[in-house]
Protein backbone atom coordinates (compact mmCIF):
# COMPACT_ATOMS: atom_id res chain seq x y z
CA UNK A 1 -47.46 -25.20 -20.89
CA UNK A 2 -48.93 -22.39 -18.46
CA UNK A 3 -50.24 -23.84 -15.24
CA UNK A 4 -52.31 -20.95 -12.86
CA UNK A 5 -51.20 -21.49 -9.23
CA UNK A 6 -53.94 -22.26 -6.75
CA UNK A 7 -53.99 -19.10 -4.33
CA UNK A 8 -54.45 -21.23 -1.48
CA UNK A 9 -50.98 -23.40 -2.49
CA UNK A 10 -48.94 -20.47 -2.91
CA UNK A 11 -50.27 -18.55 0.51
CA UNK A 12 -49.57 -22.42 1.93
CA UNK A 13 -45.94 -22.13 0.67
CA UNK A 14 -45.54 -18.70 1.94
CA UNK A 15 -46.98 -19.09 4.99
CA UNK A 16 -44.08 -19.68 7.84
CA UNK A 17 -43.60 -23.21 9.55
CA UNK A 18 -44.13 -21.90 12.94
CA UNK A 19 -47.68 -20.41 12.18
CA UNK A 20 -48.58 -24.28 10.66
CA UNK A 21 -48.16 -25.23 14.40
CA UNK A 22 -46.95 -24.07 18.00
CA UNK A 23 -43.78 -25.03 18.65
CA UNK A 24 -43.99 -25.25 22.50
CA UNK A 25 -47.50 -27.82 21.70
CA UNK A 26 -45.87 -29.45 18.72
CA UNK A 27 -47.00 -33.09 18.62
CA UNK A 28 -47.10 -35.97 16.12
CA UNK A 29 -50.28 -34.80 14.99
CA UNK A 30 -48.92 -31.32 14.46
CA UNK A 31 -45.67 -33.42 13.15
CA UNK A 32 -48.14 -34.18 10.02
CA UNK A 33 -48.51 -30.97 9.05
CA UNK A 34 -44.78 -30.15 8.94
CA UNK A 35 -44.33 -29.82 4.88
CA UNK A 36 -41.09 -32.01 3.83
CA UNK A 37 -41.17 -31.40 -0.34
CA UNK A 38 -42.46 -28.74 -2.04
CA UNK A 39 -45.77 -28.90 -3.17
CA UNK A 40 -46.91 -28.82 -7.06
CA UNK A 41 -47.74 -25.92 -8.47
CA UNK A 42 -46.65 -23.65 -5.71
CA UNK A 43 -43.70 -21.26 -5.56
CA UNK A 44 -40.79 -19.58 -3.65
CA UNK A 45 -41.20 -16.16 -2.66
CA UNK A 46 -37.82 -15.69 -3.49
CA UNK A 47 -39.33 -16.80 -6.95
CA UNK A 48 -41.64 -14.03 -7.15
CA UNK A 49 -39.81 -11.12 -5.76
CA UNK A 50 -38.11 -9.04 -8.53
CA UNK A 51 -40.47 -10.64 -11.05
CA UNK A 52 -42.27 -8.01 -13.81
CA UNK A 53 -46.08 -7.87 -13.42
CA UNK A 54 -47.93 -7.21 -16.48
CA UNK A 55 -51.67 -5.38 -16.82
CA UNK A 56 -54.14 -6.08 -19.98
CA UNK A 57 -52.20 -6.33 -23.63
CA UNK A 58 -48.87 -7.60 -21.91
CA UNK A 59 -47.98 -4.55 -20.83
CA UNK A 60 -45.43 -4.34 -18.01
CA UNK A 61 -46.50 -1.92 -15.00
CA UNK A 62 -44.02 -2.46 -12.48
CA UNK A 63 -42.33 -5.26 -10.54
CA UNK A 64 -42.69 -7.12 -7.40
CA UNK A 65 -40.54 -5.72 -4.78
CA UNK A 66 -41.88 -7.50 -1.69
CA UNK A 67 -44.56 -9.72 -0.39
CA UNK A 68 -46.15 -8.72 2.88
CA UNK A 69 -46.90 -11.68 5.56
CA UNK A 70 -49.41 -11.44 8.22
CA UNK A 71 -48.82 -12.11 11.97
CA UNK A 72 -50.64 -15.08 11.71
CA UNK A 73 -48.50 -16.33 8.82
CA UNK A 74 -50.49 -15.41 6.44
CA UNK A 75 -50.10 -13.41 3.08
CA UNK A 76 -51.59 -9.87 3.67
CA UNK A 77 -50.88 -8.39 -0.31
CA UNK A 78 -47.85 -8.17 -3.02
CA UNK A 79 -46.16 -5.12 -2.87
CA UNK A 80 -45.57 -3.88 -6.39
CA UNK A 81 -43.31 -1.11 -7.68
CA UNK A 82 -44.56 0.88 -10.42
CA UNK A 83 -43.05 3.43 -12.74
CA UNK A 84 -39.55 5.54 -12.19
CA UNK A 85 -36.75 4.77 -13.87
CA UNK A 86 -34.17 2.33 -12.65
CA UNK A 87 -35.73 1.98 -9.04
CA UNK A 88 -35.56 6.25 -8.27
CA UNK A 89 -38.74 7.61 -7.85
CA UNK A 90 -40.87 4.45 -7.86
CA UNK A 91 -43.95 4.06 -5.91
CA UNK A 92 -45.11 1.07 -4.42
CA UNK A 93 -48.79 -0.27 -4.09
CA UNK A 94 -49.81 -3.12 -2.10
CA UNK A 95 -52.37 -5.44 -4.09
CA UNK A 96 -53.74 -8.55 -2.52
CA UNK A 97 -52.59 -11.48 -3.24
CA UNK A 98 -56.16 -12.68 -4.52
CA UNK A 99 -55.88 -9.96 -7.50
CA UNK A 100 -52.71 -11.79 -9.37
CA UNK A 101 -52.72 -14.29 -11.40
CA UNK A 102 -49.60 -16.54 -11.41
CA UNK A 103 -48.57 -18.97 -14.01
CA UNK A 104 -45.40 -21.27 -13.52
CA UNK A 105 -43.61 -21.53 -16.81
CA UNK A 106 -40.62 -23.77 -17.48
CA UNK A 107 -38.18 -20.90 -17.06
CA UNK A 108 -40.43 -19.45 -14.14
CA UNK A 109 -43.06 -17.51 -13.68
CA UNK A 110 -45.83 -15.18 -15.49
CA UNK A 111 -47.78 -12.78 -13.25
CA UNK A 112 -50.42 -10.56 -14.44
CA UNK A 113 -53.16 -8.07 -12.68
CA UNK A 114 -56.29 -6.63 -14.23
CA UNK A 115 -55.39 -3.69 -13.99
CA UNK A 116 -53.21 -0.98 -16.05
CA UNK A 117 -50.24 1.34 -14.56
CA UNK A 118 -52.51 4.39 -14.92
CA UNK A 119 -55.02 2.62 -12.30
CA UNK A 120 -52.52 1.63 -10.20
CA UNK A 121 -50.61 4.81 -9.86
CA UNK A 122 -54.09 6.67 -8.82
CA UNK A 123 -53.74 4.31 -6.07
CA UNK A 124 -52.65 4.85 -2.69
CA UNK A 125 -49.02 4.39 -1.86
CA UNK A 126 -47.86 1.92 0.59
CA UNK A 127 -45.92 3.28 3.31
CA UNK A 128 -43.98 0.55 5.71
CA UNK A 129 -43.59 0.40 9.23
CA UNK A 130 -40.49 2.63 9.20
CA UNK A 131 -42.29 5.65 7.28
CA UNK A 132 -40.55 4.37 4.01
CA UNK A 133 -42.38 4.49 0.43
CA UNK A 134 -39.98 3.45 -1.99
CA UNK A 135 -38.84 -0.30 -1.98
CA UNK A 136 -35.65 0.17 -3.63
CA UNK A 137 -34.42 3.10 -1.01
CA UNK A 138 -36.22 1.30 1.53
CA UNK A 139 -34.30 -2.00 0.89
CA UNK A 140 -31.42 -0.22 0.33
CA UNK A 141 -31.48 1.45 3.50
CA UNK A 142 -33.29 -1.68 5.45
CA UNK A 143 -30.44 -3.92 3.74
CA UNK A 144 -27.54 -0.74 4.81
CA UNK A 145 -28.73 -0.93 7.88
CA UNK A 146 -28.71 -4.57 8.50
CA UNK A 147 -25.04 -4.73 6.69
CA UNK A 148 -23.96 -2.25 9.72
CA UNK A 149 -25.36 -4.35 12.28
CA UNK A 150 -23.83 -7.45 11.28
CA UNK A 151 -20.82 -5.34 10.48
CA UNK A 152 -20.85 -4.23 14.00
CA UNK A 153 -21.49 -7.92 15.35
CA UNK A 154 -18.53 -9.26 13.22
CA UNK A 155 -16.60 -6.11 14.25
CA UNK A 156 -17.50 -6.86 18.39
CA UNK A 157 -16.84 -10.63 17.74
CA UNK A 158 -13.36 -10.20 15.88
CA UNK A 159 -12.50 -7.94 19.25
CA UNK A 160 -13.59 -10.22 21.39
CA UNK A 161 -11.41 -13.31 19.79
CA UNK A 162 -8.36 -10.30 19.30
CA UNK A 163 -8.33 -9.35 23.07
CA UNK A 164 -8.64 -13.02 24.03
CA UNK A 165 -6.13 -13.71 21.61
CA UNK A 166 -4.36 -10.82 23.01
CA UNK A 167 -4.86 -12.05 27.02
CA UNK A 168 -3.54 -15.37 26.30
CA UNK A 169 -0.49 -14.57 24.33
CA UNK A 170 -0.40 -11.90 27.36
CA UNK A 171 -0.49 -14.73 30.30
CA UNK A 172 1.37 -16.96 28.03
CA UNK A 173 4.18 -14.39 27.41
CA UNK A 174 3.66 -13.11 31.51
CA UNK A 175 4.40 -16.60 32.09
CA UNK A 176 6.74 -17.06 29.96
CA UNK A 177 8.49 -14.07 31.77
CA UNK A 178 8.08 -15.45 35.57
CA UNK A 179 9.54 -19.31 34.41
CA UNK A 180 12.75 -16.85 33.01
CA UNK A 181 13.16 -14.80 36.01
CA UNK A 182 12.96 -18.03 38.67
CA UNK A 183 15.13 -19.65 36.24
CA UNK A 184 17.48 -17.07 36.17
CA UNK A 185 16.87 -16.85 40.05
CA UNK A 186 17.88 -20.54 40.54
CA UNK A 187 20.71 -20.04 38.06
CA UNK A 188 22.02 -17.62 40.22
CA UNK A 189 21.47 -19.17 43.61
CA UNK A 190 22.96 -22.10 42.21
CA UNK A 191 26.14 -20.42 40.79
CA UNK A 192 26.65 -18.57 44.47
CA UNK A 193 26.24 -22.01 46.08
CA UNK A 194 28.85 -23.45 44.10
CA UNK A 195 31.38 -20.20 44.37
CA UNK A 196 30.63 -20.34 48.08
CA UNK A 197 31.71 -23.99 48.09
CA UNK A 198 34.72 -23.59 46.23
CA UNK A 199 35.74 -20.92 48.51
CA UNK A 200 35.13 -22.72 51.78
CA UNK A 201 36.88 -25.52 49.65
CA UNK A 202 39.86 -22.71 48.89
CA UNK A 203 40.00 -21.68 52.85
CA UNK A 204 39.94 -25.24 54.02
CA UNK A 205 42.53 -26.41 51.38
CA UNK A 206 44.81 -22.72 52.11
CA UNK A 207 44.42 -23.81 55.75
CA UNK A 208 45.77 -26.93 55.52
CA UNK A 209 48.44 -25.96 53.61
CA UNK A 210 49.26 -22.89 56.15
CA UNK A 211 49.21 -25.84 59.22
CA UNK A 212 51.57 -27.72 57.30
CA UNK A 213 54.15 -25.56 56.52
CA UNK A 214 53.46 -24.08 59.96
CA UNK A 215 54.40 -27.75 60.88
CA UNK A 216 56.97 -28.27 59.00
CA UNK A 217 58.75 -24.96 59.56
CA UNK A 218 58.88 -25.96 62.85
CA UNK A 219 60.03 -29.53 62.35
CA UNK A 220 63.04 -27.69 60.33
CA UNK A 221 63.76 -25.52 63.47
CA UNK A 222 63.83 -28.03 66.32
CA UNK A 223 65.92 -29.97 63.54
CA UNK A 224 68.78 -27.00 62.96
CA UNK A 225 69.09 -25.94 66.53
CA UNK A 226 69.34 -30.31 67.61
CA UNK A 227 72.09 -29.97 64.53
CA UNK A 228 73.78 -26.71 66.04
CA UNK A 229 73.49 -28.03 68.97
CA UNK A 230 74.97 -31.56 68.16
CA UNK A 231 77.74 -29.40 66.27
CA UNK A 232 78.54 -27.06 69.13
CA UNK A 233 79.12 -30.29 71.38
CA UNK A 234 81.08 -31.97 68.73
CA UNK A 235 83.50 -28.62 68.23
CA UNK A 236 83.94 -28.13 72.43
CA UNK A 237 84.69 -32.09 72.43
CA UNK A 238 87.21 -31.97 69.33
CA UNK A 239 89.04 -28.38 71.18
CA UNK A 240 88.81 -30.87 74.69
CA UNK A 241 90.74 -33.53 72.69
CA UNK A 242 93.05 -30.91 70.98
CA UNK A 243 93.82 -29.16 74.05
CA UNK A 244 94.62 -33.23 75.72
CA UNK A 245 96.62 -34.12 72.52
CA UNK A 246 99.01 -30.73 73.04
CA UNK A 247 99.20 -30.73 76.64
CA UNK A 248 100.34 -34.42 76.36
CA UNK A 249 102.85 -33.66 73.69
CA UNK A 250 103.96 -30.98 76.16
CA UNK A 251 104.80 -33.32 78.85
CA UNK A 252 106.33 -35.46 76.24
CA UNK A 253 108.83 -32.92 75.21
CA UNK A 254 109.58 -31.68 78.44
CA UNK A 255 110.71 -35.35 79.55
CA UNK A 256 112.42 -35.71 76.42
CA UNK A 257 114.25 -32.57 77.37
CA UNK A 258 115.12 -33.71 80.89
């Protein structure tokens, strides 16, 4: 069953929460006029955009493309498109919002105007803000045009988290790099410490070694010539005795002789 929305509900449920009250003087009395369900009988814009709009007899004369809010929060007019085919050559024709009626339905919602596509075609176009007549290339080029930015906001932000991505694997791998080199560094300071060790080691050991065959080289002299010595006395005593024993058996025979 077809209920006629109140014009004052729907501009009420159009109208933005920050014209109901001032956020920087927002109090508890203000706090009351914060809506927290939706009201009955009133509507979504979102409802009413796209929706057909019909004139006398049920006949369809355009569609709703866009709904027009005031500074003050406020509904200004409808913008309806009206005739071309498939959105191209469409014109659009702002009607105030007082002129519709609107009927919730259990699927949605029935507008209607007093007022046939002839009449509304002889009326003047509305041109937006950005010289634009035409909803649907308006839209498309409003919503294009939006699409880039956020495009170019997602394309600066990705960057941004690439080339800090990019600087810390950077540090990390720079890092990385100086703990190798010092490592390597210490490695090799380490590995001449040792070498240099074991050659001091080497020196000191081959020194020793050197003194004690010096040593013992010597020992083995002094111990030949005290033997060749020793011998040499021995031999001069043993040709002494010889020389005795033959001199005596000398005497011996020359007696016997006698």
């Amino acid at each position: 069953m077809n209920r006629f929305v109140s014009l004052g509900i729907l501009a009420l449920a159009l109208t933005p929460a920050g014209a109901l009250a001032d956020s920087a003087t927002m109090d508890k009395a203000a706090n009351a006029q914060m809506l927290t369900n939706q009201t009955p009988g009133s509507v979504f814009s979102s409802d009413l955009v796209g929706q057909a709009v019909y004139g006398p007899g049920d006949e369809k004369i355009g569609d709703i493309n866009d709904i027009l809010i005031s500074g003050t929060g406020g509904v200004d007019a409808v913008v309806i498109g009206i005739g071309g085919f498939l959105g191209m050559g469409e014109k659009d024709v702002a009607v105030p919002l007082e002129q519709l009626d609107i009927a919730i339905v259990d699927d949605g919602a029935e507008i209607s105007i007093d007022a046939t596509e002839m009449e509304l075609q002889s009326a003047p176009a509305f041109a937006r803000a950005d010289g634009t007549t035409s909803d649907r290339l308006g839209s498309f080029e409003r919503y294009f045009n939006r699409a880039s930015e956020d495009a170019k906001k997602a394309l600066s932000a990705v960057s941004e988290r690439a080339t800090g991505l990019y600087n810390r694997a950077a540090d990390a791998a720079s890092d990385a790099t100086d703990a190798t080199v010092n490592a390597a560094s210490d490695a090799r300071d380490a590995v001449s410490e040792t070498a240099n060790s074991a050659m001091e080691t080497i020196n000191d050991t081959a020194e020793d070694v050197s003194q004690s065959v010096t040593g013992a080289g010597e020992k083995a002299a002094d111990a030949t010539q005290d033997a060749a010595e020793a011998t040499a006395e021995t031999a001069d005593e043993a040709v002494e005795n010889a020389a005795s024993a033959v001199e005596e058996a000398g005497d011996k025979a020359e007696r016997t002789v006698q």
